[in-house]
Protein backbone atom coordinates (compact mmCIF):
# COMPACT_ATOMS: atom_id res chain seq x y z
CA UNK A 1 23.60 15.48 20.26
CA UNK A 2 21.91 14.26 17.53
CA UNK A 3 17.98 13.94 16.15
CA UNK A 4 16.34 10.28 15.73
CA UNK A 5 14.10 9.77 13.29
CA UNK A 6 10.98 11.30 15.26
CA UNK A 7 13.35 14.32 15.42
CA UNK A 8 14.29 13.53 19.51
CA UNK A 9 17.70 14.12 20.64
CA UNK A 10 19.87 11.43 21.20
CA UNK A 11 23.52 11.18 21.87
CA UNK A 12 26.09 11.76 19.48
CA UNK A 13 28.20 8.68 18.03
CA UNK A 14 25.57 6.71 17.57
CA UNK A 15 25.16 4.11 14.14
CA UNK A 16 23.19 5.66 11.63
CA UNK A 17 21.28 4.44 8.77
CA UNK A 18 23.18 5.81 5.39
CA UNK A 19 19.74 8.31 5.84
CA UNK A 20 20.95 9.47 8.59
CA UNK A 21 18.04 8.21 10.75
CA UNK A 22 19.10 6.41 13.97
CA UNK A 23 17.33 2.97 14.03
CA UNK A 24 15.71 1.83 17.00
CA UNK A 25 17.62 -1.44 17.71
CA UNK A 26 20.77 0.97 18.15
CA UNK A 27 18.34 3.37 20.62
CA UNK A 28 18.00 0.22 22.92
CA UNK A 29 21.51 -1.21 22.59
CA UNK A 30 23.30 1.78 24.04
CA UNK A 31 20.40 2.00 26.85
CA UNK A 32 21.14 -1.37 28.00
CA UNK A 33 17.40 -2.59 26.85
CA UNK A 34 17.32 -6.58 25.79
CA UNK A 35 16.83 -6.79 22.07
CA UNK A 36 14.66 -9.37 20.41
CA UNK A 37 15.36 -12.16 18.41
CA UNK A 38 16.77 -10.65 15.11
CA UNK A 39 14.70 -10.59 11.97
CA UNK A 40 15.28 -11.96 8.21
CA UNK A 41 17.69 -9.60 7.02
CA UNK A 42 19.70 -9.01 4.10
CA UNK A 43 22.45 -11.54 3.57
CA UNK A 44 25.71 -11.17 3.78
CA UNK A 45 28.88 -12.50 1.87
CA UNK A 46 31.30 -15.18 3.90
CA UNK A 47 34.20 -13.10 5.46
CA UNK A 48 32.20 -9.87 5.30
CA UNK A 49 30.60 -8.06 8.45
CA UNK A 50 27.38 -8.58 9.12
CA UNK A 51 24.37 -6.17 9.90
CA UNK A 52 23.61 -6.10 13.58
CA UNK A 53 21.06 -7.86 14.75
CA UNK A 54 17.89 -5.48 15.64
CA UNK A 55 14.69 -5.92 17.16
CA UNK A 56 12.26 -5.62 15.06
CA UNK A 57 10.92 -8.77 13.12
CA UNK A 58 9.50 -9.00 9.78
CA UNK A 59 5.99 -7.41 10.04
CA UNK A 60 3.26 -8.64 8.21
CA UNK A 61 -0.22 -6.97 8.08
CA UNK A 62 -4.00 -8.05 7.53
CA UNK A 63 -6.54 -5.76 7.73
CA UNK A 64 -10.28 -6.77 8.35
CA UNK A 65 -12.61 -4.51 6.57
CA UNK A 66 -16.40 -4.75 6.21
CA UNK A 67 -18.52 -4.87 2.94
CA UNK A 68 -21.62 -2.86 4.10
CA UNK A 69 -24.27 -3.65 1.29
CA UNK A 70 -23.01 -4.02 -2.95
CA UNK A 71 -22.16 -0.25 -2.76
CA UNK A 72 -22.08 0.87 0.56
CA UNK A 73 -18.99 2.15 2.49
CA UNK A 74 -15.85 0.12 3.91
CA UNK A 75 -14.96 -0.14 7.72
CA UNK A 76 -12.18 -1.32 9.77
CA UNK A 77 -13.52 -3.39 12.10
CA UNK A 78 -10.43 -5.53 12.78
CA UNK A 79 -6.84 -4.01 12.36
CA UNK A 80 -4.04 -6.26 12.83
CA UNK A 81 -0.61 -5.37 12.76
CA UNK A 82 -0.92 -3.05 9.70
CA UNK A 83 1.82 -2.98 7.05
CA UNK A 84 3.19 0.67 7.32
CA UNK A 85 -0.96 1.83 7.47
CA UNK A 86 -1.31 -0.25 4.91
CA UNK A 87 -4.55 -2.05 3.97
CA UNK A 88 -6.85 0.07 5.76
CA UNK A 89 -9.78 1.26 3.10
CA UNK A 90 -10.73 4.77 3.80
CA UNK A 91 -14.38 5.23 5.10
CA UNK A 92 -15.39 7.18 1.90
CA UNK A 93 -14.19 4.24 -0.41
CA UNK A 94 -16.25 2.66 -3.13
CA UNK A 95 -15.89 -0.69 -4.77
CA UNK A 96 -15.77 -2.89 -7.46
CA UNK A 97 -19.21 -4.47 -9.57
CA UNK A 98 -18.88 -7.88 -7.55
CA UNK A 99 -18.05 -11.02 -9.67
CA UNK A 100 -14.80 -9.84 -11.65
CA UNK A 101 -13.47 -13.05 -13.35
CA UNK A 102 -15.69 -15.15 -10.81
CA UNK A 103 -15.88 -18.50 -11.73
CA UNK A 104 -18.17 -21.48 -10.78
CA UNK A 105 -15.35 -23.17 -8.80
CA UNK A 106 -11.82 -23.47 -7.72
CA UNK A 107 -9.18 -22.27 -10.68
CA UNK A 108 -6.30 -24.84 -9.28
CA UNK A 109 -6.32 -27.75 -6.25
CA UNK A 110 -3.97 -27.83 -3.90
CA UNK A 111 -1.65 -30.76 -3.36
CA UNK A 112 -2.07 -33.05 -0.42
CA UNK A 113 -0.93 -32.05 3.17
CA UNK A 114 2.53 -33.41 3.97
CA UNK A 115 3.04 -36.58 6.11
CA UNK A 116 6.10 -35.03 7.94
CA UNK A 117 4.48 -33.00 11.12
CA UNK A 118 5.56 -29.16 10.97
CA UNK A 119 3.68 -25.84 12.26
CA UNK A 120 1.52 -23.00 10.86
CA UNK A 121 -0.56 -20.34 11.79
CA UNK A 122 -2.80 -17.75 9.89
CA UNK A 123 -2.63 -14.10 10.47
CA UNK A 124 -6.60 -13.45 10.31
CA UNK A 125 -9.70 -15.78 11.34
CA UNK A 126 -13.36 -16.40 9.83
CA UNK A 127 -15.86 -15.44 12.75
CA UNK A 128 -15.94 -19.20 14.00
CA UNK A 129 -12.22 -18.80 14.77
CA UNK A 130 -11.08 -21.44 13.98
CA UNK A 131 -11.04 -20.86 9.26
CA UNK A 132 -8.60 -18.76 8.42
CA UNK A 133 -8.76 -15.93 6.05
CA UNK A 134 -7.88 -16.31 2.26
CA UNK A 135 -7.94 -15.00 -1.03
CA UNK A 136 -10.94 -16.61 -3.30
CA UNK A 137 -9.76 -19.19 -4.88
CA UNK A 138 -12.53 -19.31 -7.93
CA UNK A 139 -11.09 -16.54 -9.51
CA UNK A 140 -7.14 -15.30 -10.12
CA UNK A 141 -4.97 -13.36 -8.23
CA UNK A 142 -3.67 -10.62 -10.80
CA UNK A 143 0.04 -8.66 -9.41
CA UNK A 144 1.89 -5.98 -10.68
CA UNK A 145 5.55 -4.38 -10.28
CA UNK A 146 6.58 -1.37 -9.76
CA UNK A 147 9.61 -1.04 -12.04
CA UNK A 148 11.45 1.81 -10.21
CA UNK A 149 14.91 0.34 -8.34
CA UNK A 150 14.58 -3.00 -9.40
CA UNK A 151 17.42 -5.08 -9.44
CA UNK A 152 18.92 -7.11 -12.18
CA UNK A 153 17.31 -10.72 -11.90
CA UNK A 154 14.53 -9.46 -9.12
CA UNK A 155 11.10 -9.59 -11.31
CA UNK A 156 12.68 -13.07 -12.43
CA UNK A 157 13.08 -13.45 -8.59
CA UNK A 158 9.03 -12.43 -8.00
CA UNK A 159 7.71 -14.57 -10.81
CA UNK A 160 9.59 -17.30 -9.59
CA UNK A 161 8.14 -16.62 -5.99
CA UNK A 162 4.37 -16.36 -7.29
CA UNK A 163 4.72 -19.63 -9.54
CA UNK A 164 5.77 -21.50 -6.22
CA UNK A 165 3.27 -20.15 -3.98
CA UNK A 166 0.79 -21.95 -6.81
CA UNK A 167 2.19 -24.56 -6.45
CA UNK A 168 1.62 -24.61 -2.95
CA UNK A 169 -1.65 -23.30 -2.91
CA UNK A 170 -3.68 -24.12 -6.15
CA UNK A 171 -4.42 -20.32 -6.16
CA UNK A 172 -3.62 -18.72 -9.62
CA UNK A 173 -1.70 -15.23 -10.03
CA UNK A 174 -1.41 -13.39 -13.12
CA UNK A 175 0.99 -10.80 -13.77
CA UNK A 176 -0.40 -7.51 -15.34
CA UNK A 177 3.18 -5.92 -16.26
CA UNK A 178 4.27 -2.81 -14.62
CA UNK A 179 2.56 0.18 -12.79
CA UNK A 180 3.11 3.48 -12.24
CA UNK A 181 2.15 3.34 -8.57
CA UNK A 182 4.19 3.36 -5.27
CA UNK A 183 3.88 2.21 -2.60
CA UNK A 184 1.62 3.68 0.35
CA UNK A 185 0.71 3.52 3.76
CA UNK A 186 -2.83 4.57 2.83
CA UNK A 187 -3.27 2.19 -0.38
CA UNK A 188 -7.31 2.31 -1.70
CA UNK A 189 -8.15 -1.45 -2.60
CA UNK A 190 -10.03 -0.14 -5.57
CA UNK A 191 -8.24 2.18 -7.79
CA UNK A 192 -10.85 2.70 -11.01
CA UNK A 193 -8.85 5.18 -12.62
CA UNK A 194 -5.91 3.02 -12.67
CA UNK A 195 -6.95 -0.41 -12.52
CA UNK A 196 -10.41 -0.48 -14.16
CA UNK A 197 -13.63 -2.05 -12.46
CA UNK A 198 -11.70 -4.76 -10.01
CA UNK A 199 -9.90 -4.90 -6.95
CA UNK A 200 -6.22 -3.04 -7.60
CA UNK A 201 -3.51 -6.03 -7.99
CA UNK A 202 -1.14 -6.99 -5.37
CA UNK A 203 1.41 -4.38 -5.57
CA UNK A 204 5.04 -5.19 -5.48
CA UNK A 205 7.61 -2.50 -5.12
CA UNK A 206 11.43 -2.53 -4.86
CA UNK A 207 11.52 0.25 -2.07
CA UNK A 208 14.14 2.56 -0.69
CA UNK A 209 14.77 3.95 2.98
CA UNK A 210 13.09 7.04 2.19
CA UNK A 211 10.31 5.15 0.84
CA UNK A 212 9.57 2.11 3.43
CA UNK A 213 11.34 3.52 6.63
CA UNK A 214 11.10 0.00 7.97
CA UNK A 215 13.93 -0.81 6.00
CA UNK A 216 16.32 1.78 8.04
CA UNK A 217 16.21 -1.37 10.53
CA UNK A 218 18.05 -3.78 7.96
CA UNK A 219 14.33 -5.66 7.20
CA UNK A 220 14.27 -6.42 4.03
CA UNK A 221 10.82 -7.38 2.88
CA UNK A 222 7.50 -6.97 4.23
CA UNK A 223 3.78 -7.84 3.30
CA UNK A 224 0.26 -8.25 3.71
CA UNK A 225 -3.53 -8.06 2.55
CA UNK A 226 -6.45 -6.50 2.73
CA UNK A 227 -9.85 -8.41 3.28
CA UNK A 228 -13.14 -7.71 2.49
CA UNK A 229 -17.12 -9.41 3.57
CA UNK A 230 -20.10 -9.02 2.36
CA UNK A 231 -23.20 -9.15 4.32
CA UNK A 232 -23.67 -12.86 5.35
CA UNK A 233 -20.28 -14.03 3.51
CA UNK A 234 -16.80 -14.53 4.77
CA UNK A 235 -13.79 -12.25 4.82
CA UNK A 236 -11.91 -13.08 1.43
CA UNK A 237 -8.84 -11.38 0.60
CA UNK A 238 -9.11 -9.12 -2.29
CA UNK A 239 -5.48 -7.09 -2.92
CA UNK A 240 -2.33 -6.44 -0.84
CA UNK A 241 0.86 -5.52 -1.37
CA UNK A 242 4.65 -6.69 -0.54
CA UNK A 243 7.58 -4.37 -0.19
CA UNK A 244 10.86 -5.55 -1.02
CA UNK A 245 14.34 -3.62 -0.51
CA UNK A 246 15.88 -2.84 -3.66
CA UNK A 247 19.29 -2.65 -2.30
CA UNK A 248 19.29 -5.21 -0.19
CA UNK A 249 17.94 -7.96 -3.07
CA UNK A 250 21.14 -6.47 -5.13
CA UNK A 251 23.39 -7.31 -2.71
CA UNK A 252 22.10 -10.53 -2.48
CA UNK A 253 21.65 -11.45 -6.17
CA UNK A 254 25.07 -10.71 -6.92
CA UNK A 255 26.03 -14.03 -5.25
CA UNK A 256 24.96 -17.29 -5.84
CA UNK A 257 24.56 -18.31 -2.08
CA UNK A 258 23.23 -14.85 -2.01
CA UNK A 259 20.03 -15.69 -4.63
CA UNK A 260 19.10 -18.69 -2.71
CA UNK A 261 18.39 -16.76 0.63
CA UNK A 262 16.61 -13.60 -2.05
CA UNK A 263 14.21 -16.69 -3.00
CA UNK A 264 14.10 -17.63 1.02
CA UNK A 265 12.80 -14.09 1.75
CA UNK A 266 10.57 -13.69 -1.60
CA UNK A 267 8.84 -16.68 -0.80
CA UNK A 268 8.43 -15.69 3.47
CA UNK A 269 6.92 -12.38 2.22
CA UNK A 270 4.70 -14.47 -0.55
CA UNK A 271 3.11 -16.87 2.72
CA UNK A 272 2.23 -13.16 4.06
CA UNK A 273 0.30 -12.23 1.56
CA UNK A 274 -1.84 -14.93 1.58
CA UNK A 275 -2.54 -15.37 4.83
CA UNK A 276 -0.13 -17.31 7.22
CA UNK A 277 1.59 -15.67 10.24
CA UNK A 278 4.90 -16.41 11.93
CA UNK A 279 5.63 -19.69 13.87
CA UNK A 280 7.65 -20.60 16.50
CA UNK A 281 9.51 -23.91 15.13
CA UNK A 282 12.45 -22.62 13.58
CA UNK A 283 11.90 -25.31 11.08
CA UNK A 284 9.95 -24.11 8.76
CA UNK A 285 10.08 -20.71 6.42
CA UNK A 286 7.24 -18.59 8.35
CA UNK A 287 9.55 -18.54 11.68
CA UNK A 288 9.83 -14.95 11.91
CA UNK A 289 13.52 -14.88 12.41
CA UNK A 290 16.73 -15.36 9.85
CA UNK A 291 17.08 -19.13 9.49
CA UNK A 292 18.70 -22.19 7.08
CA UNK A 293 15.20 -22.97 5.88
CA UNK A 294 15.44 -21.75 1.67
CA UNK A 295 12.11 -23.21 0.51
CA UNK A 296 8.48 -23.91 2.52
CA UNK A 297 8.94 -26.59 4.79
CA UNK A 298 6.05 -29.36 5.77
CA UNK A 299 3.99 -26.38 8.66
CA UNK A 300 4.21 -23.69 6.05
CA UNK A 301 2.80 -25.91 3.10
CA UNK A 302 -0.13 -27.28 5.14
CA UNK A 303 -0.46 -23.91 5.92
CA UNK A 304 -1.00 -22.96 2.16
CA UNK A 305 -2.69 -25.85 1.29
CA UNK A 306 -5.22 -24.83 3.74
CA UNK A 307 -5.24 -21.09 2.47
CA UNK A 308 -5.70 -22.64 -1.05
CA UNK A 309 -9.33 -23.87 -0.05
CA UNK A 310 -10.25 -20.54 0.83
CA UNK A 311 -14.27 -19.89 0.12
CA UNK A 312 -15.59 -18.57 -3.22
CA UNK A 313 -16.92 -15.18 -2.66
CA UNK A 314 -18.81 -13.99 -5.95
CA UNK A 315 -20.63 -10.91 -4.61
CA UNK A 316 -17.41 -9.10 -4.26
């Protein structure tokens, strides 16, 4: 007998993650229970054996969270499926003087919806139900990486990802270098001590096992954002964060078939953070399960086109 990672006792001989954890999926194979459709995963080398195919599927996460007055407190008020915790603004948290790098209107456009017929969903709403959720697009999107367990070629890999995404959206990111933080399942959007007066920048970290347990499974990326509204103004995206395995993107890097399906996975994560959810039509990038589709495909660019005219929010 053995301990799981919630410390349980499960039988011996088992497949274990090289923590030592066993990982769910291998739980509900040896109990006879169905397993779902397998997520993106790390690619593997022709000829080589693959990781089996587990149940869990790429999560993504968008937390709601509402603005109560210039100053006032933050509330959840809407959790979705939360990123390892992540995105939820503790009730005690302050924020940002509203209107950092605001300006009058739109900082890019995006291109035209695509003729070819494709689907797309978004992960969070406006009240009418019907506008999705999305970062503001009147004033940029700053990131930063966390250096620690990067591989050779992966910030390449990320700036590539971001420049795409702008091209997709009309949004505009700027990179503010490295930072000393890691990732956390409790991450404050506004961090004054680190990041100055402004929302914290999307964080992206090359994570371990030990540090992003979701990666025991064999996932390989995750992300999401946190939103924010005023009184009288609609939810507008204001930080997030992706995770992205270190050892996994190594692997893959190594090889050039390997590097086209990193990008694949970079750019899945990238549709995350800025709003859109998974699909059904295996045809495009957003279906939540490993596929031949490298690049955004006609659903997930109307998708982001549709992100990219997002509402100007200036009192945040």
């Amino acid at each position: 007998m053995v301990r799981d990672g919630a410390g349980h006792g499960v039988p011996s001989g088992l497949r274990t993650s090289p923590t030592g954890r066993v990982p769910q999926w291998v739980l509900d194979e040896a109990a006879g229970r169905p397993l779902a459709p397998a997520p993106w995963r790390a690619w593997e080398p022709s000829g080589q054996p693959t990781r089996p195919r587990g149940p869990r599927r790429l999560r993504r996460a968008i937390t709601l969270t509402l603005l109560l007055g210039l100053v006032g407190t933050v509330a959840v008020v809407d959790p979705l499926d939360r990123l390892a915790g992540r995105g939820a603004a503790p009730a005690s948290a302050s924020v940002p003087t509203p209107g950092f790098e605001a300006a009058d209107a739109p900082l890019g456009t995006p291109p035209p919806v695509p003729v070819q017929s494709g689907a797309h969903a978004f992960a969070a709403h406006q009240a009418d139900g019907t506008s999705p959720v999305a970062y503001d697009p009147c004033r940029p999107i700053h990131y930063a990486i966390r250096p620690e367990h990067a591989p050779a070629g992966g910030d390449a890999l990320v700036h590539e990802g971001f420049a795409r995404l702008s091209d997709a959206t009309g949004l505009q990111f700027v990179f503010d270098g490295p930072t000393d933080e890691w990732p956390s399942g409790d991450r404050a959007p506004f961090q004054p001590d680190r990041y100055g007066d402004r929302w914290a920048p999307v964080l992206v970290s090359w994570g371990t096992e030990s540090e992003v347990p979701e990666f025991v499974t064999g996932i390989v990326g995750q992300a999401g954002s946190t939103a924010m509204s005023p009184p009288g103004s609609p939810a507008v995206f204001v930080t997030g964060a992706v995770d992205l395995d270190a050892a996994a993107f190594s692997g893959m890097l190594a090889d050039e078939a390997g590097a086209a399906w990193a990008r694949a996975v970079v750019l899945h994560e990238l549709g995350h953070l800025v709003g859109l959810d998974h699909v059904a039509d295996p045809g495009q990038l957003l279906y939540p399960t490993s596929s031949t589709v490298l690049d955004y495909a006609p659903g997930d660019l109307t998708g982001l086109a549709a992100l990219g005219r997002g509402e100007c929010v200036p009192e945040l």
